[in-house]
C-alpha atoms as a PDB file:
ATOM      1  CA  UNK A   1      91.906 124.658  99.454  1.00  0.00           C
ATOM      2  CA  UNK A   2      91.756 120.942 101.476  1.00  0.00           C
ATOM      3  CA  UNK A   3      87.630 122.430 101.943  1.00  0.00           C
ATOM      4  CA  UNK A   4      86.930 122.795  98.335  1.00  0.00           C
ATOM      5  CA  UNK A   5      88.640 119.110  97.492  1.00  0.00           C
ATOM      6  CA  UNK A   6      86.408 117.876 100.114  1.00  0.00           C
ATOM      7  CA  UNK A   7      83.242 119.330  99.074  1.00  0.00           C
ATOM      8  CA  UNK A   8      84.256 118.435  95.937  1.00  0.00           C
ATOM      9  CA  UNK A   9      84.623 114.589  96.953  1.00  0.00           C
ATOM     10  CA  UNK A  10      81.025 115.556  98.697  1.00  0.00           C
ATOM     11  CA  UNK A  11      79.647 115.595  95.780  1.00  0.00           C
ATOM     12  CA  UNK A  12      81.487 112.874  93.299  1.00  0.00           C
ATOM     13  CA  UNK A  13      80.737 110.437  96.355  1.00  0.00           C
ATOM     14  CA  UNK A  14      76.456 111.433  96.005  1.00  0.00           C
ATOM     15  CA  UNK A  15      76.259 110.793  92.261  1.00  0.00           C
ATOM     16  CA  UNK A  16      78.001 107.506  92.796  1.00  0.00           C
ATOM     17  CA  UNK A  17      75.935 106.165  95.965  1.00  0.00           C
ATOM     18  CA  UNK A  18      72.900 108.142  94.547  1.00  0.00           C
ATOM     19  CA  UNK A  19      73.363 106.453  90.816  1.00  0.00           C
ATOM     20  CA  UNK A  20      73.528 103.112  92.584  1.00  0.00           C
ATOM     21  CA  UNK A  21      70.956 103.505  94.890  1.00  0.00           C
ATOM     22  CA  UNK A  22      72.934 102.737  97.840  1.00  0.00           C
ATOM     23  CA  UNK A  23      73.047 104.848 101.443  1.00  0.00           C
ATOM     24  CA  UNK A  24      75.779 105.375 103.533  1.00  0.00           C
ATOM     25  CA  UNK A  25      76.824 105.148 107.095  1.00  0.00           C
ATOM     26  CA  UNK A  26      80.062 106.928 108.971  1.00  0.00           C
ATOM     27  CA  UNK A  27      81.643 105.895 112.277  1.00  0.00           C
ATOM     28  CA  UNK A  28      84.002 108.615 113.522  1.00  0.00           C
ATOM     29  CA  UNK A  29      86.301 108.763 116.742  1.00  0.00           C
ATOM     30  CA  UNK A  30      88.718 111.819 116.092  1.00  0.00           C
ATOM     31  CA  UNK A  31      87.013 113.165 113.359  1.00  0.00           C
ATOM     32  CA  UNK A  32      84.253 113.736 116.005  1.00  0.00           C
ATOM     33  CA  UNK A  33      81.090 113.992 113.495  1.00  0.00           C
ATOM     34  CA  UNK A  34      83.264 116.108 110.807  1.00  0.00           C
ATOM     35  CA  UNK A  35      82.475 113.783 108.205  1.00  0.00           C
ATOM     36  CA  UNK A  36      78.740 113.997 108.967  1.00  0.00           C
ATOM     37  CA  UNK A  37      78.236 117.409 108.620  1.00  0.00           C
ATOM     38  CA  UNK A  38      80.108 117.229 105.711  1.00  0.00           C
ATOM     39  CA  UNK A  39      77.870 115.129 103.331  1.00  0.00           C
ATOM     40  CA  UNK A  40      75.051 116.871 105.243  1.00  0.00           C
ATOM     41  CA  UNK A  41      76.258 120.474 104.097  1.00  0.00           C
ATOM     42  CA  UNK A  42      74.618 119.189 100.404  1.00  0.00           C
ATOM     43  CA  UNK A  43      71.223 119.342 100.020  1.00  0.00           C
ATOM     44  CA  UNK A  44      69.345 116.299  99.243  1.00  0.00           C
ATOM     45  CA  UNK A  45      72.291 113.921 100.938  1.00  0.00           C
ATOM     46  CA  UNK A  46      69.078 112.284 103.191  1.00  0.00           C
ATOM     47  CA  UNK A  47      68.843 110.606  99.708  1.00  0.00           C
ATOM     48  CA  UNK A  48      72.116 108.763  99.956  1.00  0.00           C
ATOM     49  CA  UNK A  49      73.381 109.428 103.459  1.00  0.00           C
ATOM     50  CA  UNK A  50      71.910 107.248 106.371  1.00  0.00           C
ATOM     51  CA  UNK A  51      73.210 107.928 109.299  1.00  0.00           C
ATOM     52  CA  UNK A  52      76.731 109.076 111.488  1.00  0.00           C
ATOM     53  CA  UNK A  53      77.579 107.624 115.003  1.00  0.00           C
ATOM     54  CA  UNK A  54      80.246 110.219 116.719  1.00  0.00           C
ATOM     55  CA  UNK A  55      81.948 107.208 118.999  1.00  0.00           C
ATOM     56  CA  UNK A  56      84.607 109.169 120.505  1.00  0.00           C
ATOM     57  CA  UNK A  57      85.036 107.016 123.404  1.00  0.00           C
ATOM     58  CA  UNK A  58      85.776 102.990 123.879  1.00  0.00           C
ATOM     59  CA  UNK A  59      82.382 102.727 125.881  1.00  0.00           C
ATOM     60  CA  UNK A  60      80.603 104.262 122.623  1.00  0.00           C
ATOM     61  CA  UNK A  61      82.247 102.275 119.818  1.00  0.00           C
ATOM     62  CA  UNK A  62      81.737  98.983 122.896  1.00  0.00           C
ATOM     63  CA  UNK A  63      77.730 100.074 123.018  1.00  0.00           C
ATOM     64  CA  UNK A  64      76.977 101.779 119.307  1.00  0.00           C
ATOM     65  CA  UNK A  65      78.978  99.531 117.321  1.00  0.00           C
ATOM     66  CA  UNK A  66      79.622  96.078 118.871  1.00  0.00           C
ATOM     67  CA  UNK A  67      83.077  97.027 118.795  1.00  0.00           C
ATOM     68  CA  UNK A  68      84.929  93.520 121.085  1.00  0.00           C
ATOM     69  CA  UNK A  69      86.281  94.925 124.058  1.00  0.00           C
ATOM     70  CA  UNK A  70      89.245  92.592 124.518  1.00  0.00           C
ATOM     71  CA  UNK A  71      90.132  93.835 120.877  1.00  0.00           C
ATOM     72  CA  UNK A  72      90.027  97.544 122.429  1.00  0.00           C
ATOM     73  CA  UNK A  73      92.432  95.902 125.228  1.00  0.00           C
ATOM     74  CA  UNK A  74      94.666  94.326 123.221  1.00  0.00           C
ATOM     75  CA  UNK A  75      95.332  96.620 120.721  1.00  0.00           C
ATOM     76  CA  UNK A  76      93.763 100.259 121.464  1.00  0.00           C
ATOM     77  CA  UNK A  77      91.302 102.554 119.782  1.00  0.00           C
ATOM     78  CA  UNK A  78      93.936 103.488 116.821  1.00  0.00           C
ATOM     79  CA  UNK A  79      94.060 100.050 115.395  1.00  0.00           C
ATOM     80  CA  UNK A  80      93.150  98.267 112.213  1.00  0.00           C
ATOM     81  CA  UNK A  81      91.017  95.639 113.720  1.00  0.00           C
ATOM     82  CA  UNK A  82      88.838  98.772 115.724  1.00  0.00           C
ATOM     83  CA  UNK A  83      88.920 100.426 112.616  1.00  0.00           C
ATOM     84  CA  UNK A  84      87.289  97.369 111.105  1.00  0.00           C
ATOM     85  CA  UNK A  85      85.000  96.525 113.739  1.00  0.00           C
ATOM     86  CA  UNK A  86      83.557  99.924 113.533  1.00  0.00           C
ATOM     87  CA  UNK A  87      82.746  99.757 109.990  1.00  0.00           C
ATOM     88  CA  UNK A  88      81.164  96.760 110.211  1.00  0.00           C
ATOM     89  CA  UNK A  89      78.997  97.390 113.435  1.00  0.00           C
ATOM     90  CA  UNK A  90      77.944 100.775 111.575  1.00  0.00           C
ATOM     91  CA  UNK A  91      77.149  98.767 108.250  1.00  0.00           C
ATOM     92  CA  UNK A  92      75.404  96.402 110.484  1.00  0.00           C
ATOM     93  CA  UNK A  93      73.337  99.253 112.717  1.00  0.00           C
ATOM     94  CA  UNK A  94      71.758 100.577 109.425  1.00  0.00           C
ATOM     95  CA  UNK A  95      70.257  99.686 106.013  1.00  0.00           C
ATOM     96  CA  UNK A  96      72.756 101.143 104.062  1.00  0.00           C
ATOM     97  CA  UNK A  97      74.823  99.589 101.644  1.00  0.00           C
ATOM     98  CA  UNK A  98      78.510 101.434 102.481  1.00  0.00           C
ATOM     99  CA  UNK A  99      80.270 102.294 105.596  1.00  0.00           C
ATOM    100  CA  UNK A 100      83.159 103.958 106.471  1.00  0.00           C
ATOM    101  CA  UNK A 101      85.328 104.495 109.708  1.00  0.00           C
ATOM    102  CA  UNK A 102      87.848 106.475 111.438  1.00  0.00           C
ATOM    103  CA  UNK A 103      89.981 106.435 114.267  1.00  0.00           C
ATOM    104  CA  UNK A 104      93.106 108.100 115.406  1.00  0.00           C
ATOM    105  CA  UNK A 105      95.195 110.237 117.429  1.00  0.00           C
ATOM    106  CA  UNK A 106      94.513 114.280 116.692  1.00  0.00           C
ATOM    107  CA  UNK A 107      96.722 115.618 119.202  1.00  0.00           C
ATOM    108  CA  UNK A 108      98.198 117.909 120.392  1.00  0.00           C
ATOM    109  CA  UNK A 109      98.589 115.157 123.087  1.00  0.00           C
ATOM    110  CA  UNK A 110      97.651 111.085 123.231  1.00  0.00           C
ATOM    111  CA  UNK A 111     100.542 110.142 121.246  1.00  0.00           C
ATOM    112  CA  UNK A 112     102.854 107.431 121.646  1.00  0.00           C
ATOM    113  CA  UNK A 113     105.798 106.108 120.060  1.00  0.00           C
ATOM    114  CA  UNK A 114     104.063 103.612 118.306  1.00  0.00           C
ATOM    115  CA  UNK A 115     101.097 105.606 117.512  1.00  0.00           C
ATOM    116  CA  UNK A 116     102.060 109.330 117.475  1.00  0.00           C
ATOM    117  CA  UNK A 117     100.249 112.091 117.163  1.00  0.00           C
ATOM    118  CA  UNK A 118      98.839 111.865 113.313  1.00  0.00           C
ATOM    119  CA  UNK A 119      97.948 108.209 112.888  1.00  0.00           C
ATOM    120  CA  UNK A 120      94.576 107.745 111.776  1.00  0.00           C
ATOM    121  CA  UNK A 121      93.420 104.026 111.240  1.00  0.00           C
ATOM    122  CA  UNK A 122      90.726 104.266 108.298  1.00  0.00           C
ATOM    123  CA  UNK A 123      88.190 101.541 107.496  1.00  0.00           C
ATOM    124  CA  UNK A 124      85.615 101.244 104.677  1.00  0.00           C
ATOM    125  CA  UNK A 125      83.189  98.302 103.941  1.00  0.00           C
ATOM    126  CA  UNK A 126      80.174  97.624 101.676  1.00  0.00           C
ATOM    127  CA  UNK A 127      77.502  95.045 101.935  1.00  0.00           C
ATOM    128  CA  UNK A 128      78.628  91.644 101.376  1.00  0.00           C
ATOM    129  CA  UNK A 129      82.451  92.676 101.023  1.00  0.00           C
ATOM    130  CA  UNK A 130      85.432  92.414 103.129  1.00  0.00           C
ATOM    131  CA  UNK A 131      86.373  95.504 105.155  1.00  0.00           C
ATOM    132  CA  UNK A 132      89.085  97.165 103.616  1.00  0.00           C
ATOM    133  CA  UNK A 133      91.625  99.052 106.327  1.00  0.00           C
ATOM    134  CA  UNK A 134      94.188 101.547 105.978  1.00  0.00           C
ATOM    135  CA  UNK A 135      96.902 103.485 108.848  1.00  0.00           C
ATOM    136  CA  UNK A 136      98.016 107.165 107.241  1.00  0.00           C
ATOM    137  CA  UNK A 137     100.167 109.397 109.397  1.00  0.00           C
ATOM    138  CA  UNK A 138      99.669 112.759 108.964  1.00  0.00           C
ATOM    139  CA  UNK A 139     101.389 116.091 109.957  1.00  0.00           C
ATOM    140  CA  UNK A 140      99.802 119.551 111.536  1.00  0.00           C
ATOM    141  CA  UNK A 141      98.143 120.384 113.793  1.00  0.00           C
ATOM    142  CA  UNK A 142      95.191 119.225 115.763  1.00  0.00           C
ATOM    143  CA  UNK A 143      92.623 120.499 113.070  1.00  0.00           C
ATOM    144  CA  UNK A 144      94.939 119.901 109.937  1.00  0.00           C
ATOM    145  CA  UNK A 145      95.192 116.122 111.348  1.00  0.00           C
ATOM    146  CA  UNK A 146      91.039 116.111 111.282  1.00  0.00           C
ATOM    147  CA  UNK A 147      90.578 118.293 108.128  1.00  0.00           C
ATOM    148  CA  UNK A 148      92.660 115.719 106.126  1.00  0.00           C
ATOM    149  CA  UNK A 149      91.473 112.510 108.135  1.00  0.00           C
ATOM    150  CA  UNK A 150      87.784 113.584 106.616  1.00  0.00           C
ATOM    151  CA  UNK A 151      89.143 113.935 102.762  1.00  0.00           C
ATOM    152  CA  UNK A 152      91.119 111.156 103.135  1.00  0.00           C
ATOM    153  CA  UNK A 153      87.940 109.103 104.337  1.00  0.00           C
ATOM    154  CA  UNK A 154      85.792 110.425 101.956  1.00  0.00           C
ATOM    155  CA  UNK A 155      88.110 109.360  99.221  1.00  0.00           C
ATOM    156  CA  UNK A 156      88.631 105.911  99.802  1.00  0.00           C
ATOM    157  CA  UNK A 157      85.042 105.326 100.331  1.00  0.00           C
ATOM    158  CA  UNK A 158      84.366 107.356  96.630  1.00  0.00           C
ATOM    159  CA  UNK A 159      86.830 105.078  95.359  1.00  0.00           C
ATOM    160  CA  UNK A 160      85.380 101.801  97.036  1.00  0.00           C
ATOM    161  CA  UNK A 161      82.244 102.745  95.564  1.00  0.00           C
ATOM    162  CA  UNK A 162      83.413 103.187  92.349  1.00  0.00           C
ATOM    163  CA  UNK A 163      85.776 100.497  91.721  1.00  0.00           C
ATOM    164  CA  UNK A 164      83.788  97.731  93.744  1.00  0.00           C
ATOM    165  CA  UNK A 165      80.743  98.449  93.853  1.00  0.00           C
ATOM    166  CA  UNK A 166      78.149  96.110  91.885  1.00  0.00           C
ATOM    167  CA  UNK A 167      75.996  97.999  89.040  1.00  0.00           C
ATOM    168  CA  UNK A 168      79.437  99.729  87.789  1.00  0.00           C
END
């Protein structure tokens, strides 16, 4: 069921990026390149989709995305403001116009009390706009956690797209 709602997002989210002209960009820690494959399952997404960085570790998202290491310090991977940071060094790594990024704790293990296993911090940003960040917990397992981190991600940046996005 959750793989037809996200092929189904797949394709609502190419019509709108393709009917504005606009290419996206994904930065993915737990999801581990999920969201990738994803949009590139449709044909013809090298039309609207740019480019994924898989940044599963803080020396990636420090090196691919410009992510501040004192912020990975401070406040870990799973945060809003690494959430952020990676959708704006993703936006600002490619000529697309919309970015969106994820980071969280899959499990079965890494969780804490104050981040347990389930919390995915979401970011999405376009081009000129202020990042927009979201923390979801979600329950399952390990792949059930990463199955609905990808919808979920794929929905907010359909709906940033569509609500925000300038020749609506």
């Amino acid at each position: 069921m959750i793989e037809h709602e996200i092929e189904n997002t797949v394709q609502r989210l190419a019509e709108a990026l393709t009917g504005k002209s606009w290419g996206m960009v994904v930065a993915e820690s737990c999801t581990g390149g999920w969201i990738a494959k994803c949009c590139t399952d449709r044909a013809g997404s090298s039309g609207w989709f740019d480019r994924g960085f898989v940044t599963y570790s803080n020396r990636a998202k420090i090196d691919m995305l410009r992510v501040d290491a004192a912020a990975l310090q401070q406040h870990g991977a799973v945060s809003e403001i690494v959430a952020e940071q990676m959708a704006q060094g993703a936006l600002d790594s490619a000529s697309a116009n919309a970015s969106l990024a994820v980071t969280g704790v899959a499990g079965p293990d890494g969780g804490s009390e104050e981040k347990p296993v389930g919390t995915v911090w979401f970011a999405w940003a376009l081009r000129g706009s202020a990042v927009r960040s979201e923390c979801v917990r979600f329950q399952g397992s390990r792949e059930s956690i990463r199955q609905q981190s990808v919808l979920h991600a794929l929905r907010g940046m359909l709906q940033l797209v569509c609500d925000d996005g300038p020749g609506r």
